[in-house]
Protein backbone atom coordinates (compact mmCIF):
# COMPACT_ATOMS: atom_id res chain seq x y z
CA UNK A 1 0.00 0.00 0.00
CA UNK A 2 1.09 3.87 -0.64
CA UNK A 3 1.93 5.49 2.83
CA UNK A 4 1.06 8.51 1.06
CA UNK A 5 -2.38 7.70 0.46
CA UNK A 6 -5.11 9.32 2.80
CA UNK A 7 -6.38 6.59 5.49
CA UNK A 8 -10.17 5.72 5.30
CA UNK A 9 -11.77 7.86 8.36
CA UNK A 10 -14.34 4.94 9.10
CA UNK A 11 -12.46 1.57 10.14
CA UNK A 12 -14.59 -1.57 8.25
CA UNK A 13 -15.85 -2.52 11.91
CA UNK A 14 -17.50 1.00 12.94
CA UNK A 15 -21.00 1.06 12.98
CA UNK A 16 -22.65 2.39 9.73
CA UNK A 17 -24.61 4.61 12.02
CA UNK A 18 -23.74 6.45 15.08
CA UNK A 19 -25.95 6.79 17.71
CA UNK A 20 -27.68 9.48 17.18
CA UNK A 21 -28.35 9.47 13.19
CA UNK A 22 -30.00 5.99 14.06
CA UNK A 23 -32.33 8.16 16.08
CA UNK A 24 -32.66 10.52 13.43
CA UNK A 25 -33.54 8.15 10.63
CA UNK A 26 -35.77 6.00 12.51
CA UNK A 27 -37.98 9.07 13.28
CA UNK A 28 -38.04 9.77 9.64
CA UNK A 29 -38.35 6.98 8.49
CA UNK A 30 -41.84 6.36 10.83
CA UNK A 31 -43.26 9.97 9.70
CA UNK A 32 -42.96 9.62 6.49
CA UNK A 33 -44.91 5.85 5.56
CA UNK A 34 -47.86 6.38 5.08
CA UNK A 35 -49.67 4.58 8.64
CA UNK A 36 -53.49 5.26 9.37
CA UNK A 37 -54.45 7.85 11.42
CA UNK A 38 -50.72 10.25 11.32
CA UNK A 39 -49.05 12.56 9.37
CA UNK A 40 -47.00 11.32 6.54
CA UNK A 41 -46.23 12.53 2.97
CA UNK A 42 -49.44 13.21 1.82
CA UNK A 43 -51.23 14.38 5.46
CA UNK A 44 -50.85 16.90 7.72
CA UNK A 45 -52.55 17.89 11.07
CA UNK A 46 -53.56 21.35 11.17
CA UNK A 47 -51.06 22.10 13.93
CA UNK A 48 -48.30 19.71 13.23
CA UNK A 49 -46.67 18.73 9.88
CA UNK A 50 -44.94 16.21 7.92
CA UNK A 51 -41.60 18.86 8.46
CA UNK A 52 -42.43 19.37 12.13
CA UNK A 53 -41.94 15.59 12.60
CA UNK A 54 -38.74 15.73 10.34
CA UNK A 55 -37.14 19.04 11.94
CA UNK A 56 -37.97 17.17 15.45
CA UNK A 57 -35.80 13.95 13.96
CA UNK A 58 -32.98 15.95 13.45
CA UNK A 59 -33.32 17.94 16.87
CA UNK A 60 -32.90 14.97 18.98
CA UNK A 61 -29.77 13.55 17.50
CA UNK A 62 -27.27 14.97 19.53
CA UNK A 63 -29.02 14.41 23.14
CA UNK A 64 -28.75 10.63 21.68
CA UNK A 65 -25.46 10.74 20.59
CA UNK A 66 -24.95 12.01 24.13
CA UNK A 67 -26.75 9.55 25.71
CA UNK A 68 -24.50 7.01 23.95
CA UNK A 69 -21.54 8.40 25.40
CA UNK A 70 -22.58 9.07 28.90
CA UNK A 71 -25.80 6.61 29.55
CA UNK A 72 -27.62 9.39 31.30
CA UNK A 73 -31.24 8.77 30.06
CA UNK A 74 -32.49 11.50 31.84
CA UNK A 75 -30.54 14.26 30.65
CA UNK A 76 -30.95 12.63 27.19
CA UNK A 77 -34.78 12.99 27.46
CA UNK A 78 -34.33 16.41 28.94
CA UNK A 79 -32.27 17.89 26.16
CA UNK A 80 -33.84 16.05 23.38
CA UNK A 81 -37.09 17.71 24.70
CA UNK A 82 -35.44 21.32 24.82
CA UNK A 83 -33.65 21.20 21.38
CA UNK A 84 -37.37 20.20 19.66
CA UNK A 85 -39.53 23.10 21.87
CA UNK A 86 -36.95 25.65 20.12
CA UNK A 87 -37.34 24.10 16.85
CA UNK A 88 -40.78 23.23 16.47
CA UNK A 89 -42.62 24.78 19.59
CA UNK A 90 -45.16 21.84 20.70
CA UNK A 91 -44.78 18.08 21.61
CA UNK A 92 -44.02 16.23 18.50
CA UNK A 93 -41.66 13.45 19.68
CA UNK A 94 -42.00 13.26 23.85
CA UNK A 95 -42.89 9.16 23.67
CA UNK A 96 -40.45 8.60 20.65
CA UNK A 97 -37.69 10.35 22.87
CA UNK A 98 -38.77 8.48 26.00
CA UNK A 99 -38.72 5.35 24.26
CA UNK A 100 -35.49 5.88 22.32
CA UNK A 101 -33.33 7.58 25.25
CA UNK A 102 -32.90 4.25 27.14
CA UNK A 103 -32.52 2.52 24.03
CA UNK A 104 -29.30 4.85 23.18
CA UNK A 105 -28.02 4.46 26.40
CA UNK A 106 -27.23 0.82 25.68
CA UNK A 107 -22.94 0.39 24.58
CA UNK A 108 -22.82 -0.41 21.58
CA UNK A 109 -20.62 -3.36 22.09
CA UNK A 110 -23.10 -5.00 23.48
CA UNK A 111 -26.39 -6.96 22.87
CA UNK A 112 -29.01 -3.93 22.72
CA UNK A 113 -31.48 -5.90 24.73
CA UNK A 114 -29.32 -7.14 27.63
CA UNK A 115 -27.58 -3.11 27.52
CA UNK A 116 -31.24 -1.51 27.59
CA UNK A 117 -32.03 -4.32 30.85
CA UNK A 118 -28.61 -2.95 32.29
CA UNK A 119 -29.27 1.19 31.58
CA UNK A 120 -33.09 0.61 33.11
CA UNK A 121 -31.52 -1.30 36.06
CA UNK A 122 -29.32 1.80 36.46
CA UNK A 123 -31.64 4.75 36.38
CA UNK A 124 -30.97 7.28 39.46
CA UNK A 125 -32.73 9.85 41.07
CA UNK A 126 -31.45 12.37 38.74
CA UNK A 127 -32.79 10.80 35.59
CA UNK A 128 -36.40 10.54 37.59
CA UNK A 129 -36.02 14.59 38.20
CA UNK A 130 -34.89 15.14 34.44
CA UNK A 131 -37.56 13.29 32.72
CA UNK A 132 -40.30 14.27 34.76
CA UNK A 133 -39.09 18.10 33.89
CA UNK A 134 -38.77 17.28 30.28
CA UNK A 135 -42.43 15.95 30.07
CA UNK A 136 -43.82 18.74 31.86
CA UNK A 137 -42.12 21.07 29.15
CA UNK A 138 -43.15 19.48 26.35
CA UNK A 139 -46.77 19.71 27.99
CA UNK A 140 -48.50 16.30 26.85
CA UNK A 141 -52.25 16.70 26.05
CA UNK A 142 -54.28 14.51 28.00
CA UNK A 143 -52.69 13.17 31.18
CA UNK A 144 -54.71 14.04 33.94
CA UNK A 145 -54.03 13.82 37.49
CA UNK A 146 -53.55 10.69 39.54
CA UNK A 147 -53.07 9.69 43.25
CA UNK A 148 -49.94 8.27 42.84
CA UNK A 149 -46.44 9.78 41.36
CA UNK A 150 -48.18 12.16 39.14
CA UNK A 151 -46.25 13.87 37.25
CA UNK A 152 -47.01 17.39 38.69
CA UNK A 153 -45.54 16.34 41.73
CA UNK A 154 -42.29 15.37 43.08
CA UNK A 155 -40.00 13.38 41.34
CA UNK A 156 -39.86 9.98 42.97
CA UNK A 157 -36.18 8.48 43.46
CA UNK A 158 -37.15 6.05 41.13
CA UNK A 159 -37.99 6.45 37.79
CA UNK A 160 -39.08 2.62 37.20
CA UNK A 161 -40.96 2.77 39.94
CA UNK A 162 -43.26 5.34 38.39
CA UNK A 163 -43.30 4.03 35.10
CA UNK A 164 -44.40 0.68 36.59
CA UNK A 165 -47.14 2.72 38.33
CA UNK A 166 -48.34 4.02 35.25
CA UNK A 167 -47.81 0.77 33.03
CA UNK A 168 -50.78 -0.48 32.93
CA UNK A 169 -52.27 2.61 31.20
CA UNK A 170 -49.35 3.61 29.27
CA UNK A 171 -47.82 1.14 26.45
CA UNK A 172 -44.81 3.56 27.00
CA UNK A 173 -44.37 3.43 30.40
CA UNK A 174 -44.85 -0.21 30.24
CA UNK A 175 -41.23 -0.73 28.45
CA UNK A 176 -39.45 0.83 30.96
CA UNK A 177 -41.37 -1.30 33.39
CA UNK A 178 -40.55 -4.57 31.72
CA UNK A 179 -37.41 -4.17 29.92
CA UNK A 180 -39.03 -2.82 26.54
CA UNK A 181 -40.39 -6.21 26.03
CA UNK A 182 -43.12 -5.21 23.08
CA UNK A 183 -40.62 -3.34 21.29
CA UNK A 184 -37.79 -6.26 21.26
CA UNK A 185 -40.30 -9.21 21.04
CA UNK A 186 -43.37 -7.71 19.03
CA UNK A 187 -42.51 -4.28 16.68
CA UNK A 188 -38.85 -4.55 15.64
CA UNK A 189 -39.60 -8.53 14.98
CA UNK A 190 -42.52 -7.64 12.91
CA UNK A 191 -40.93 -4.68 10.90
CA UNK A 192 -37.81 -7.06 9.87
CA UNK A 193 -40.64 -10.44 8.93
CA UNK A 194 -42.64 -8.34 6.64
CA UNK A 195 -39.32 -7.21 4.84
CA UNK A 196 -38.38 -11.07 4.52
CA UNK A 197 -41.87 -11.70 2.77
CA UNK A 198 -40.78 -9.05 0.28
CA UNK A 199 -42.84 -6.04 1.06
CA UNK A 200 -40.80 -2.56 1.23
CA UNK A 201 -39.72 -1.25 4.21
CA UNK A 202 -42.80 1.54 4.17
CA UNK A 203 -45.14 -1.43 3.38
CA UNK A 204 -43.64 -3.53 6.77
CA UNK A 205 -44.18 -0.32 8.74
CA UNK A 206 -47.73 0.40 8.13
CA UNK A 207 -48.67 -3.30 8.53
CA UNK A 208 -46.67 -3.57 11.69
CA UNK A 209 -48.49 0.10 13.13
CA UNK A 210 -51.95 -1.90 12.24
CA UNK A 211 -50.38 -4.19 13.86
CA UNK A 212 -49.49 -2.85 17.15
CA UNK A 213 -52.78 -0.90 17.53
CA UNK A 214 -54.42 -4.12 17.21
CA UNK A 215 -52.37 -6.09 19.75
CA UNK A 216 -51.72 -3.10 22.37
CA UNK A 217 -55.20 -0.11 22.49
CA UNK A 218 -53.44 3.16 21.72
CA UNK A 219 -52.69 4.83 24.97
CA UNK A 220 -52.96 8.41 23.50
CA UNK A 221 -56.27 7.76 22.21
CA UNK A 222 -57.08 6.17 26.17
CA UNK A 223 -56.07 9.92 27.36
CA UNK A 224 -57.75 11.88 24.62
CA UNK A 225 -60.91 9.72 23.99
CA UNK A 226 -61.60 6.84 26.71
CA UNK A 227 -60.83 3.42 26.88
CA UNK A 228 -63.63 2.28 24.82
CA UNK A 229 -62.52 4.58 22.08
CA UNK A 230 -59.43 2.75 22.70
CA UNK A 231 -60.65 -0.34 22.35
CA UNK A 232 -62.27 0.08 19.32
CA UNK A 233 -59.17 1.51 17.00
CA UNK A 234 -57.97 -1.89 18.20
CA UNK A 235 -60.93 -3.81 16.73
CA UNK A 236 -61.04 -1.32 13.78
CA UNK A 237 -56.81 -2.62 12.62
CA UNK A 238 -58.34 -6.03 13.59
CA UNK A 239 -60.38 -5.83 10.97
CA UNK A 240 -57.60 -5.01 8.37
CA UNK A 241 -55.75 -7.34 9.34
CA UNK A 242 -58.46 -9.60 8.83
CA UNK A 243 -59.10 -8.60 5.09
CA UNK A 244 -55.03 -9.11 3.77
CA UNK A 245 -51.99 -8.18 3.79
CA UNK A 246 -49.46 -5.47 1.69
CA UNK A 247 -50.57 -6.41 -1.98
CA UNK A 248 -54.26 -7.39 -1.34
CA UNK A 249 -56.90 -4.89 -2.92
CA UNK A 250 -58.87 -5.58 -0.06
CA UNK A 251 -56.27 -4.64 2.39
CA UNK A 252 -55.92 -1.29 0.75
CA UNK A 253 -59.18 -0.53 0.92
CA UNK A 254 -59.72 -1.08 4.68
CA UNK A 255 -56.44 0.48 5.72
CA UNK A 256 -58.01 3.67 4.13
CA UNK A 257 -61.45 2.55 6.28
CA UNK A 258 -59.15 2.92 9.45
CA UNK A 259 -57.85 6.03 8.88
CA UNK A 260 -60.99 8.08 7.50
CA UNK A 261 -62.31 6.41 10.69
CA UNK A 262 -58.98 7.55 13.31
CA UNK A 263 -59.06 11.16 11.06
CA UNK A 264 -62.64 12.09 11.28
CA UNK A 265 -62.84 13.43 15.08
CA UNK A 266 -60.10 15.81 14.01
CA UNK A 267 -56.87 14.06 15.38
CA UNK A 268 -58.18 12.96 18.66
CA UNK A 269 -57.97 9.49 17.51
CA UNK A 270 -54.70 10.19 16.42
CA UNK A 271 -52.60 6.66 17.88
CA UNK A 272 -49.21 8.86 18.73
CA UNK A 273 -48.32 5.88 20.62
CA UNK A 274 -48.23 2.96 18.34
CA UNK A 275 -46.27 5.65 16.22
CA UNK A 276 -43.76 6.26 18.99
CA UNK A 277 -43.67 2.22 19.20
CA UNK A 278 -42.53 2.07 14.89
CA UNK A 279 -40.03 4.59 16.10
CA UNK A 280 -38.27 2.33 18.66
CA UNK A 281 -38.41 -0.62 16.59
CA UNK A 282 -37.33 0.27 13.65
CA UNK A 283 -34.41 2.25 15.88
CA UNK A 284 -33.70 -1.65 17.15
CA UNK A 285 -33.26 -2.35 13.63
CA UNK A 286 -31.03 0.12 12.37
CA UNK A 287 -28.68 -0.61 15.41
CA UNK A 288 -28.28 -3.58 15.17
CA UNK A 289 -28.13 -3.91 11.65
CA UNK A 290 -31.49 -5.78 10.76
CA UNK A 291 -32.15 -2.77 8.95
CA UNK A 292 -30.01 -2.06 5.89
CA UNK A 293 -29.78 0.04 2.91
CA UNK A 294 -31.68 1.31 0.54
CA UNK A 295 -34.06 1.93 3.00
CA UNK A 296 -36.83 1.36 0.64
């Protein structure tokens, strides 16, 4: 070899991604296909946009990158939040950066499942004082008030311990609870199978979203609309599910049931959290390299 040729900047065994542009794309990648009942390419909200979502993705990439070096989830959350109020001005991303701060914690020599168990296992005081901060800035529509550990109160010591509190109403705050187990066993497992039967990436993410919202009731419609509302967005990507899959006229035709259906209350029946959920798993996928280019 010439000595006086330039050496490569990226050894063969970095990671294709850092951190932080895993983050990035993920977020992108979610906002942009096409699932029932969001804003994507062709819809918008009429307070929140398809560039609001992607101006938000690039916001949060350093607070990840951060998180990568230091594993401080809290501060991560905390300064992901900040960097998107000054860029966009209202919660776009609070359960996509709550789910992906723990998830960038995690070394990146090591298995991202047993590193998640390991950053969760580790969470202090101060990362129950930061996140509770950063969700009270980014002002979440809908939570309410409850009796125990709510989040206009004190910080508890223990951030688990709240999330565990609130699991059983919140699909977020059920994978810090137990070790993000629907994101490693149910959304990032789903995204990859329905690229291995050939559908495109966008494809495998809207059919995974239907999914999810079938298998776990949108929290964020729970808050905005009841339980029963819930319940029946769940039956509702049932039903599509029921009629075919990527490729099947019929499938086409009730996906776009669903979302006149989620889009007709304005975007109260908007499922942010089944969103959120794409987010993290198709974050899993990019990590750890399940995930590959062209991402198309």
């Amino acid at each position: 070899m010439n000595a006086d040729l330039p050496k490569t900047l990226i050894s063969a065994e970095a990671p294709l991604l850092t951190t932080g542009q895993c983050a990035t794309l993920a977020c992108l990648l979610e906002c942009m296909a096409p699932k029932p009942g969001n804003v994507h390419r062709s819809a918008d909200f009429e307070d929140l946009t398809l560039y609001d979502f992607a101006a938000s993705a690039v916001a949060i990439a350093p607070a990840m990158d951060a998180a990568a070096q230091n594993g401080a989830v809290g501060n991560a959350v905390l300064q992901a939040v900040t960097s998107t109020k000054r860029l966009v001005g209202s919660n776009s991303n609070l359960g996509m950066i709550l789910l992906l701060a723990p998830l960038a914690a995690a070394a990146r020599h090591t298995c991202l499942r047993d590193g998640v168990c390991q950053v969760l296992r580790q969470l202090g005081p101060q990362d129950a004082t930061d996140v509770y901060a950063a969700i009270r800035l980014a002002e979440p529509s809908g939570l309410g008030e409850v009796d125990d550990m709510d989040i206009g109160g004190v910080p508890p010591d223990d951030l688990r311990a709240a999330m565990r509190a609130a699991a059983a109403r919140d699909l977020i705050a059920r994978q810090y609870a137990e070790d993000f187990v629907d994101v490693f066993d149910f959304v990032a497992p789903a995204i990859v199978a329905g690229q291995r039967q050939g559908w495109t990436l966008i494809e495998s993410i809207v059919y995974t979203h239907v999914q999810t919202m079938n298998a776990f009731p949108d929290s964020l419609i729970a808050r905005k609309c009841g339980i029963p509302t819930a319940l029946e967005s769940a039956a509702r990507a049932g039903a599509v599910l029921d009629s075919g899959r990527p490729g099947d006229a019929a499938y086409w035709e009730a996906l776009d049931d669903l979302d006149f259906w989620l889009r007709c209350d304005g975007h109260r029946r908007n499922p942010g959290t089944t969103a959120d959920m794409i987010s993290a798993g198709v974050f899993v996928g990019l990590r750890d390299g399940t995930l590959t280019p062209p991402y198309r």
